[in-house]
PDB file of N, CA and C in Angstrom:
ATOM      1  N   UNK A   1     -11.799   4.223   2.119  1.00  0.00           N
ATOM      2  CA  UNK A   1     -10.370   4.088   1.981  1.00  0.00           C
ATOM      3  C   UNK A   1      -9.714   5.376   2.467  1.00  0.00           C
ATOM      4  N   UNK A   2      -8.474   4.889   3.077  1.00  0.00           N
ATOM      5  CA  UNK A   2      -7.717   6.246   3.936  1.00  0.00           C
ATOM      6  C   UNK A   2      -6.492   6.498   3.183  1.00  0.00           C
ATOM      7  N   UNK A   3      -6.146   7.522   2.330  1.00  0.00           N
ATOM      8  CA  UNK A   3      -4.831   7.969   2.228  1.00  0.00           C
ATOM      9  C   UNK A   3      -4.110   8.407   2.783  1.00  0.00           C
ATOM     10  N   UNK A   4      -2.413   7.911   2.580  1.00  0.00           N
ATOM     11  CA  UNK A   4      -1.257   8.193   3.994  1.00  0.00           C
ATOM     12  C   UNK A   4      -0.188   8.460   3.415  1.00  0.00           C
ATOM     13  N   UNK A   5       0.066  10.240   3.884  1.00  0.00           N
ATOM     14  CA  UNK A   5       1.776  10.416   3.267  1.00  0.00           C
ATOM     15  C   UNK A   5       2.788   9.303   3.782  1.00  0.00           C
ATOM     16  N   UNK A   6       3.424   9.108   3.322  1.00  0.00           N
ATOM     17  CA  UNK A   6       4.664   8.327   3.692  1.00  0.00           C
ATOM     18  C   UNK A   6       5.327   8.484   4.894  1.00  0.00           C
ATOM     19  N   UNK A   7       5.209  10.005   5.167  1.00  0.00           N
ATOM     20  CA  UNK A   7       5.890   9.629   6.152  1.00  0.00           C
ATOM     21  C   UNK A   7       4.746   9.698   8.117  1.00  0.00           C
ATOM     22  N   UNK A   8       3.455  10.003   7.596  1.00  0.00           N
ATOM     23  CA  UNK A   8       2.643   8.937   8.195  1.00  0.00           C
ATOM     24  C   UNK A   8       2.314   7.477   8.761  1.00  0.00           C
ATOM     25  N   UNK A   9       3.028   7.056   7.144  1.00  0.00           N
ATOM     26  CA  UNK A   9       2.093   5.453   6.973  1.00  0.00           C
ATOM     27  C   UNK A   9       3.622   4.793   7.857  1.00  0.00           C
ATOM     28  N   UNK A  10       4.389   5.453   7.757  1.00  0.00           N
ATOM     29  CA  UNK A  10       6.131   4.890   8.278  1.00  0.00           C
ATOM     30  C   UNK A  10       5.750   4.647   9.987  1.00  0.00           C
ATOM     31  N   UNK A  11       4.988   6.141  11.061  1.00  0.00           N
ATOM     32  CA  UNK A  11       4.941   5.846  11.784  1.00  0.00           C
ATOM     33  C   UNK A  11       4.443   5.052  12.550  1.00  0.00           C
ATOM     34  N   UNK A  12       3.562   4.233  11.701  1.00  0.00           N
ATOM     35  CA  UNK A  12       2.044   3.343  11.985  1.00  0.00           C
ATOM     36  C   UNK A  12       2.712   1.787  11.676  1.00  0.00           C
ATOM     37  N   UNK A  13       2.714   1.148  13.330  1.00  0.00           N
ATOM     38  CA  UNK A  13       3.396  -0.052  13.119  1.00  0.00           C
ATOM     39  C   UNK A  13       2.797  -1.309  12.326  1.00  0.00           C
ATOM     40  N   UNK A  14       1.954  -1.232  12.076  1.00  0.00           N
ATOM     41  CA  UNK A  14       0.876  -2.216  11.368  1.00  0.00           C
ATOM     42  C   UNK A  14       1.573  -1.696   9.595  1.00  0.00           C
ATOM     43  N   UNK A  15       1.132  -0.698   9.230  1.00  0.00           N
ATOM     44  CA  UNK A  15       1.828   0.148   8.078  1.00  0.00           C
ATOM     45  C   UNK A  15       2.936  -0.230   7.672  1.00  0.00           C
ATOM     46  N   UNK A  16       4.093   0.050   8.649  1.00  0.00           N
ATOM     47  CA  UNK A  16       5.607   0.050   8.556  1.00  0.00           C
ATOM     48  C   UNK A  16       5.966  -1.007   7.584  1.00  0.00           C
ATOM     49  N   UNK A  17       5.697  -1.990   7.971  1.00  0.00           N
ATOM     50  CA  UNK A  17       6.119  -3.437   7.743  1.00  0.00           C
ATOM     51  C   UNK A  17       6.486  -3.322   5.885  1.00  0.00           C
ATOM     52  N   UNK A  18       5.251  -2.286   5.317  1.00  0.00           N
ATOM     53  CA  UNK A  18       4.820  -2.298   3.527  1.00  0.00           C
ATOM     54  C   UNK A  18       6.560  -1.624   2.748  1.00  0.00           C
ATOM     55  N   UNK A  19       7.217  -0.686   3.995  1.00  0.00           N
ATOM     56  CA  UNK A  19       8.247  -0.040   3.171  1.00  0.00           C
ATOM     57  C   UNK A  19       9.366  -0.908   3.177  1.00  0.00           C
ATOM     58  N   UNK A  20       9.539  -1.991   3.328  1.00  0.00           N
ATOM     59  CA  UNK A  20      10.569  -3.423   2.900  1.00  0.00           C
ATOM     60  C   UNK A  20       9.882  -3.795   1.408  1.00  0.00           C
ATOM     61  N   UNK A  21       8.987  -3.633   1.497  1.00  0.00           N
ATOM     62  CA  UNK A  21       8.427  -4.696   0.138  1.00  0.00           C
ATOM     63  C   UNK A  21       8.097  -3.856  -1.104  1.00  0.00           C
ATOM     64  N   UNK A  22       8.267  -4.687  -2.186  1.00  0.00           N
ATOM     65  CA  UNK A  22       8.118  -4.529  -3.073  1.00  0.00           C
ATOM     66  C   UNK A  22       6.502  -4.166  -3.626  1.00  0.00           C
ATOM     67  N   UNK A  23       6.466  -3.370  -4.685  1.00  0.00           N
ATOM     68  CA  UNK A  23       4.947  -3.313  -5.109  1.00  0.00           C
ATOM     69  C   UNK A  23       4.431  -4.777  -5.616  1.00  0.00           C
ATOM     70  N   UNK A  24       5.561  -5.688  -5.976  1.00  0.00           N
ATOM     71  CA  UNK A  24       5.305  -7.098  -6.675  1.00  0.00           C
ATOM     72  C   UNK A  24       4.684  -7.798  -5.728  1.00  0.00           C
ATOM     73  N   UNK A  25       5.561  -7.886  -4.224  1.00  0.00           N
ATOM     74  CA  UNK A  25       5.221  -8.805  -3.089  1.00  0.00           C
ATOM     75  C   UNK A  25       3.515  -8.917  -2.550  1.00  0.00           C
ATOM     76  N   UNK A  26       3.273  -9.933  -2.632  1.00  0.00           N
ATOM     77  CA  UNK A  26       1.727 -10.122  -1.571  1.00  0.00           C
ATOM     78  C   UNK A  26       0.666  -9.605  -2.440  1.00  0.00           C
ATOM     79  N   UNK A  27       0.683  -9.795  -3.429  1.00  0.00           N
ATOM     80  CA  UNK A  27       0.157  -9.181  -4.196  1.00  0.00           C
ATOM     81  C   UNK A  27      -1.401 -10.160  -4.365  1.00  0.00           C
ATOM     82  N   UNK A  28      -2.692  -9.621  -4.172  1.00  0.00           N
ATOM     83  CA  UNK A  28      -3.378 -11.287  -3.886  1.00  0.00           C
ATOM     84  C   UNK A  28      -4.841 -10.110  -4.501  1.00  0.00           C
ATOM     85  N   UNK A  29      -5.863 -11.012  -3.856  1.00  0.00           N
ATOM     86  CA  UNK A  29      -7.416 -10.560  -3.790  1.00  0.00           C
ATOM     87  C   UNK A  29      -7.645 -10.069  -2.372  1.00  0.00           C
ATOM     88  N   UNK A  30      -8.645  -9.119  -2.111  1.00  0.00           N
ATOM     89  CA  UNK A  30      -8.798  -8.929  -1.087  1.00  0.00           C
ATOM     90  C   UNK A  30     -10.423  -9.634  -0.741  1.00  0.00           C
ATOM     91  N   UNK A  31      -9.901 -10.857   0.787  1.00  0.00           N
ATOM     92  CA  UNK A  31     -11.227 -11.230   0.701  1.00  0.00           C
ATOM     93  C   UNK A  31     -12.086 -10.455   1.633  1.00  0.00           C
ATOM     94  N   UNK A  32     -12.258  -9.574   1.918  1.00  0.00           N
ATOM     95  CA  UNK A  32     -13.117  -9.138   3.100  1.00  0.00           C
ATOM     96  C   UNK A  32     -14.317  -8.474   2.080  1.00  0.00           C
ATOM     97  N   UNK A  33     -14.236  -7.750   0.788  1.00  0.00           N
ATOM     98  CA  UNK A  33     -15.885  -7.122   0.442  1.00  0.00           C
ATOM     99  C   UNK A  33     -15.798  -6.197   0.446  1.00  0.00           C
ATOM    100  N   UNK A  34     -15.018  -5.091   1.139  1.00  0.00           N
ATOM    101  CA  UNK A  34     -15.224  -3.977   1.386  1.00  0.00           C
ATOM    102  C   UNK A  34     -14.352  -2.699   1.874  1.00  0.00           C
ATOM    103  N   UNK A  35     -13.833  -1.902   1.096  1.00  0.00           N
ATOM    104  CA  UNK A  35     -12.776  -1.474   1.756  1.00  0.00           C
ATOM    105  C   UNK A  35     -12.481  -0.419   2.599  1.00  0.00           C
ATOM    106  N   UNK A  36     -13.189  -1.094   3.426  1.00  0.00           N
ATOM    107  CA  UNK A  36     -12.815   0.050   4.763  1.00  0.00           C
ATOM    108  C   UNK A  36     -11.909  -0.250   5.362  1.00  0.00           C
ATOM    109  N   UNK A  37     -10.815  -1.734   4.906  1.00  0.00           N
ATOM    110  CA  UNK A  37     -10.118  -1.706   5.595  1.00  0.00           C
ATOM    111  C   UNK A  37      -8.626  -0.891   4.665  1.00  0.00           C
ATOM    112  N   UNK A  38      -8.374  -0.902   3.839  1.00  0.00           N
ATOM    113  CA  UNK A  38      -8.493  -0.239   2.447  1.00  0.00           C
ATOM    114  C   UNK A  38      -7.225   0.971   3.109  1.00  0.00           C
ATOM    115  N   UNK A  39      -6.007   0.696   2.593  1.00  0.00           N
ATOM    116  CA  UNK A  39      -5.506   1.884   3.206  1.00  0.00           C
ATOM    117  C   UNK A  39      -4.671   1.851   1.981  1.00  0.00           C
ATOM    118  N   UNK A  40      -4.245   3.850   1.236  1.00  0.00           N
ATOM    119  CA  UNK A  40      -3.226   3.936   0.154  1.00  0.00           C
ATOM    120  C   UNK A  40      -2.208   4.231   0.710  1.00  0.00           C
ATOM    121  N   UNK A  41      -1.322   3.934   0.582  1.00  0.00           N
ATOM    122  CA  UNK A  41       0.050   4.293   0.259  1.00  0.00           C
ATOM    123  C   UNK A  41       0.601   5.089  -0.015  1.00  0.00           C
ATOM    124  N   UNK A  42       1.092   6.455   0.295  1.00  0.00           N
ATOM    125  CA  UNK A  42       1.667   7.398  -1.001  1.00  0.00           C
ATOM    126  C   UNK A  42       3.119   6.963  -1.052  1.00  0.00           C
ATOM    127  N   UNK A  43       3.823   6.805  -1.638  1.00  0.00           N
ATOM    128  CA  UNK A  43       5.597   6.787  -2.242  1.00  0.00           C
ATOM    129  C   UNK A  43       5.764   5.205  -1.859  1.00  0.00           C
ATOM    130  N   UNK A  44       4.988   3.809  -1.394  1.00  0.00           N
ATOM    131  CA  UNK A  44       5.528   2.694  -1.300  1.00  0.00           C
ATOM    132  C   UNK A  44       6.332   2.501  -2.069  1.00  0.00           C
ATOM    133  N   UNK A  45       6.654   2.986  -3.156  1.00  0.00           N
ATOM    134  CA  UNK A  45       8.327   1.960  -3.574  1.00  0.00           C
ATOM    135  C   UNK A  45       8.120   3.089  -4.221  1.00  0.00           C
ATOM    136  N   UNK A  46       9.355   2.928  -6.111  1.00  0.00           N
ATOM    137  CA  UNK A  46       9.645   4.005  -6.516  1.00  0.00           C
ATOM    138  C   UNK A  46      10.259   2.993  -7.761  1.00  0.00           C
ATOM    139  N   UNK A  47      10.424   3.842  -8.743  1.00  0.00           N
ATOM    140  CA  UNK A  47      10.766   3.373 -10.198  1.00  0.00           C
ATOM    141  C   UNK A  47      11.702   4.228 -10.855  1.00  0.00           C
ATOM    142  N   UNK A  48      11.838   3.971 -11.998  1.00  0.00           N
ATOM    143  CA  UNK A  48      12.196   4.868 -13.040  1.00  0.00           C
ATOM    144  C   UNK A  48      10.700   5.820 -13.480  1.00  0.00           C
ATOM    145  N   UNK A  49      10.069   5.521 -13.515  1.00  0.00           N
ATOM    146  CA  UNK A  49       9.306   6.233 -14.105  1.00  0.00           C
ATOM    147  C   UNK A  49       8.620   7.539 -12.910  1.00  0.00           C
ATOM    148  N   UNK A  50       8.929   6.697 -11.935  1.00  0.00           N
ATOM    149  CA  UNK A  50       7.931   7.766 -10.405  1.00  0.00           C
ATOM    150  C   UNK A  50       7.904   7.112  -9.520  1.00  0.00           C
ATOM    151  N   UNK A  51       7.363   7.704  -8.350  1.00  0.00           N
ATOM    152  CA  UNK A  51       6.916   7.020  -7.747  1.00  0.00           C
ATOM    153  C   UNK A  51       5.347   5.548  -7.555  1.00  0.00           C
ATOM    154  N   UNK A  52       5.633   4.940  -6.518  1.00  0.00           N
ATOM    155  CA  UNK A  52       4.502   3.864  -6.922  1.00  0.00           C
ATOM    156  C   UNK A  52       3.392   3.965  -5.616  1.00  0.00           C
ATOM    157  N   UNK A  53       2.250   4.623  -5.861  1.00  0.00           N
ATOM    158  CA  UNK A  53       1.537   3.988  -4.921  1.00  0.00           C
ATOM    159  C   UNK A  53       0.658   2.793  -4.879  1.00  0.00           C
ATOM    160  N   UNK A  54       0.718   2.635  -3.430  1.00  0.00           N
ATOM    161  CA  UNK A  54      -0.285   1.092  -3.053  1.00  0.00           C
ATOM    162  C   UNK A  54      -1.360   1.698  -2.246  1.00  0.00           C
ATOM    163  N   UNK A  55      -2.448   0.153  -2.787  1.00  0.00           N
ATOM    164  CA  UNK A  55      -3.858   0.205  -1.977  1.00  0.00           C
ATOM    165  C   UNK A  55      -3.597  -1.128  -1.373  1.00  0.00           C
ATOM    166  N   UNK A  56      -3.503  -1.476   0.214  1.00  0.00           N
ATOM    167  CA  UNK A  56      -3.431  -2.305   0.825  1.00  0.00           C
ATOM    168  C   UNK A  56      -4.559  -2.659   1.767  1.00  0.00           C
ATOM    169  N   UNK A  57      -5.172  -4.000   1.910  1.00  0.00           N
ATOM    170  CA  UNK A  57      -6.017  -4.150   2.220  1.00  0.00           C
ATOM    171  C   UNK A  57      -5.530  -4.430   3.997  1.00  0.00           C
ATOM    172  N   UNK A  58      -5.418  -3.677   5.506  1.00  0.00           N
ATOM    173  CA  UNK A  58      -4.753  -4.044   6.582  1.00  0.00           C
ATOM    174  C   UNK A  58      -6.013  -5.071   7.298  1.00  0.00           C
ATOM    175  N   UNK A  59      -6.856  -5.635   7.030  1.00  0.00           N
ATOM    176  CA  UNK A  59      -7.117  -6.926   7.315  1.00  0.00           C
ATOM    177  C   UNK A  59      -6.788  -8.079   6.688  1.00  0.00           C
ATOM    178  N   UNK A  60      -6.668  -8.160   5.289  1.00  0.00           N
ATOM    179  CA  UNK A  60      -6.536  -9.701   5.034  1.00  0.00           C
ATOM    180  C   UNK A  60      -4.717  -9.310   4.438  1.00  0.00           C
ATOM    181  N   UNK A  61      -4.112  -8.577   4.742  1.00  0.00           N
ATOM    182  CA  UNK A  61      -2.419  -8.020   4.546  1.00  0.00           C
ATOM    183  C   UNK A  61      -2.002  -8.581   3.075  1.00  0.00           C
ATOM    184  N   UNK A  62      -3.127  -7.890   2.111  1.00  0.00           N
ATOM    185  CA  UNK A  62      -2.358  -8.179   0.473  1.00  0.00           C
ATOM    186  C   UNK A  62      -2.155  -6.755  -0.104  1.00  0.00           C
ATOM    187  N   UNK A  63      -1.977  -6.798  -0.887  1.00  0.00           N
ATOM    188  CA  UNK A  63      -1.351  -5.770  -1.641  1.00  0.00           C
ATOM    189  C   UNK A  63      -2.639  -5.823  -2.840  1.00  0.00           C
ATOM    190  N   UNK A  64      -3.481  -4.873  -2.492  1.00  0.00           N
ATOM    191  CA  UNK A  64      -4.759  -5.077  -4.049  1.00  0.00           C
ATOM    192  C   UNK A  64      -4.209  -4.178  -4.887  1.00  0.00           C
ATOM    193  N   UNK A  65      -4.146  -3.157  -4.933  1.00  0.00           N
ATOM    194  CA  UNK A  65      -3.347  -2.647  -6.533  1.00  0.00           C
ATOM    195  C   UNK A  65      -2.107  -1.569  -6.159  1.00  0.00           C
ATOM    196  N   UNK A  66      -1.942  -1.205  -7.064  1.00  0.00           N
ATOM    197  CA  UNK A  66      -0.764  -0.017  -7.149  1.00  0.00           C
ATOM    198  C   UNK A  66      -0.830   0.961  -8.143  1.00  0.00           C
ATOM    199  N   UNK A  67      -0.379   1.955  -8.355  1.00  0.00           N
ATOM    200  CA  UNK A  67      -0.395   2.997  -9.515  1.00  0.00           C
ATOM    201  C   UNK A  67       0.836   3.672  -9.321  1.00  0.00           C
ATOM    202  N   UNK A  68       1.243   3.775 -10.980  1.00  0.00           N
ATOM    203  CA  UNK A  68       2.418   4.638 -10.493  1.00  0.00           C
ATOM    204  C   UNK A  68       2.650   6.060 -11.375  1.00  0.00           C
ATOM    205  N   UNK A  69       3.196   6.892 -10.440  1.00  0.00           N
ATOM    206  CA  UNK A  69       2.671   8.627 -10.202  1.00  0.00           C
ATOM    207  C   UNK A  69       3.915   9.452 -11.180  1.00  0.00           C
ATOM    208  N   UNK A  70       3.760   9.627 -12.355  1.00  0.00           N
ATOM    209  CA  UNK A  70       4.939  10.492 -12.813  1.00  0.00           C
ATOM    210  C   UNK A  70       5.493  11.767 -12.410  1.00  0.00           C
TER     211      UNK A  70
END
C-alpha cells in the first residue's frame, strides 16, 4: 500500500476523481486479495473532529476503509 499527501493524490488523474466524494460513497469490499493496488489517502474529506483518511482500492474503485486523524 502507497501513501499520498493530498496534494499528490489531487495531481493523479485516476486519484482526483476521490476529492468529490464523500468518505460514505463507494464504500464496498475489495475483490482483488491483495493490496497492492491499495492506495491511502491523506486529508480525503474532513469533519468536525479532523481530518479523514481513505484506503482505496484503484482496481476494483471502492472505498475499503477510512480513519479519522485528530
Amino acid at each position: 500500500m502507497v501513501s499520498r499527501l493530498r496534494e499528490d493524490w489531487l495531481q493523479d488523474p485516476k486519484l482526483r476523481q476521490w476529492s468529490s466524494k464523500s468518505c460514505t460513497e463507494n464504500r464496498g469490499t475489495c475483490k482483488c486479495g491483495n493490496d497492492i493496488n491499495h492506495v491511502e489517502l491523506w486529508e480525503q474529506d474532513s469533519c468536525i473532529r479532523g481530518r479523514i483518511d481513505s484506503v482505496i482500492c484503484t482496481s476494483c474503485n471502492v472505498l475499503v476503509s477510512f480513519k479519522i486523524i485528530r
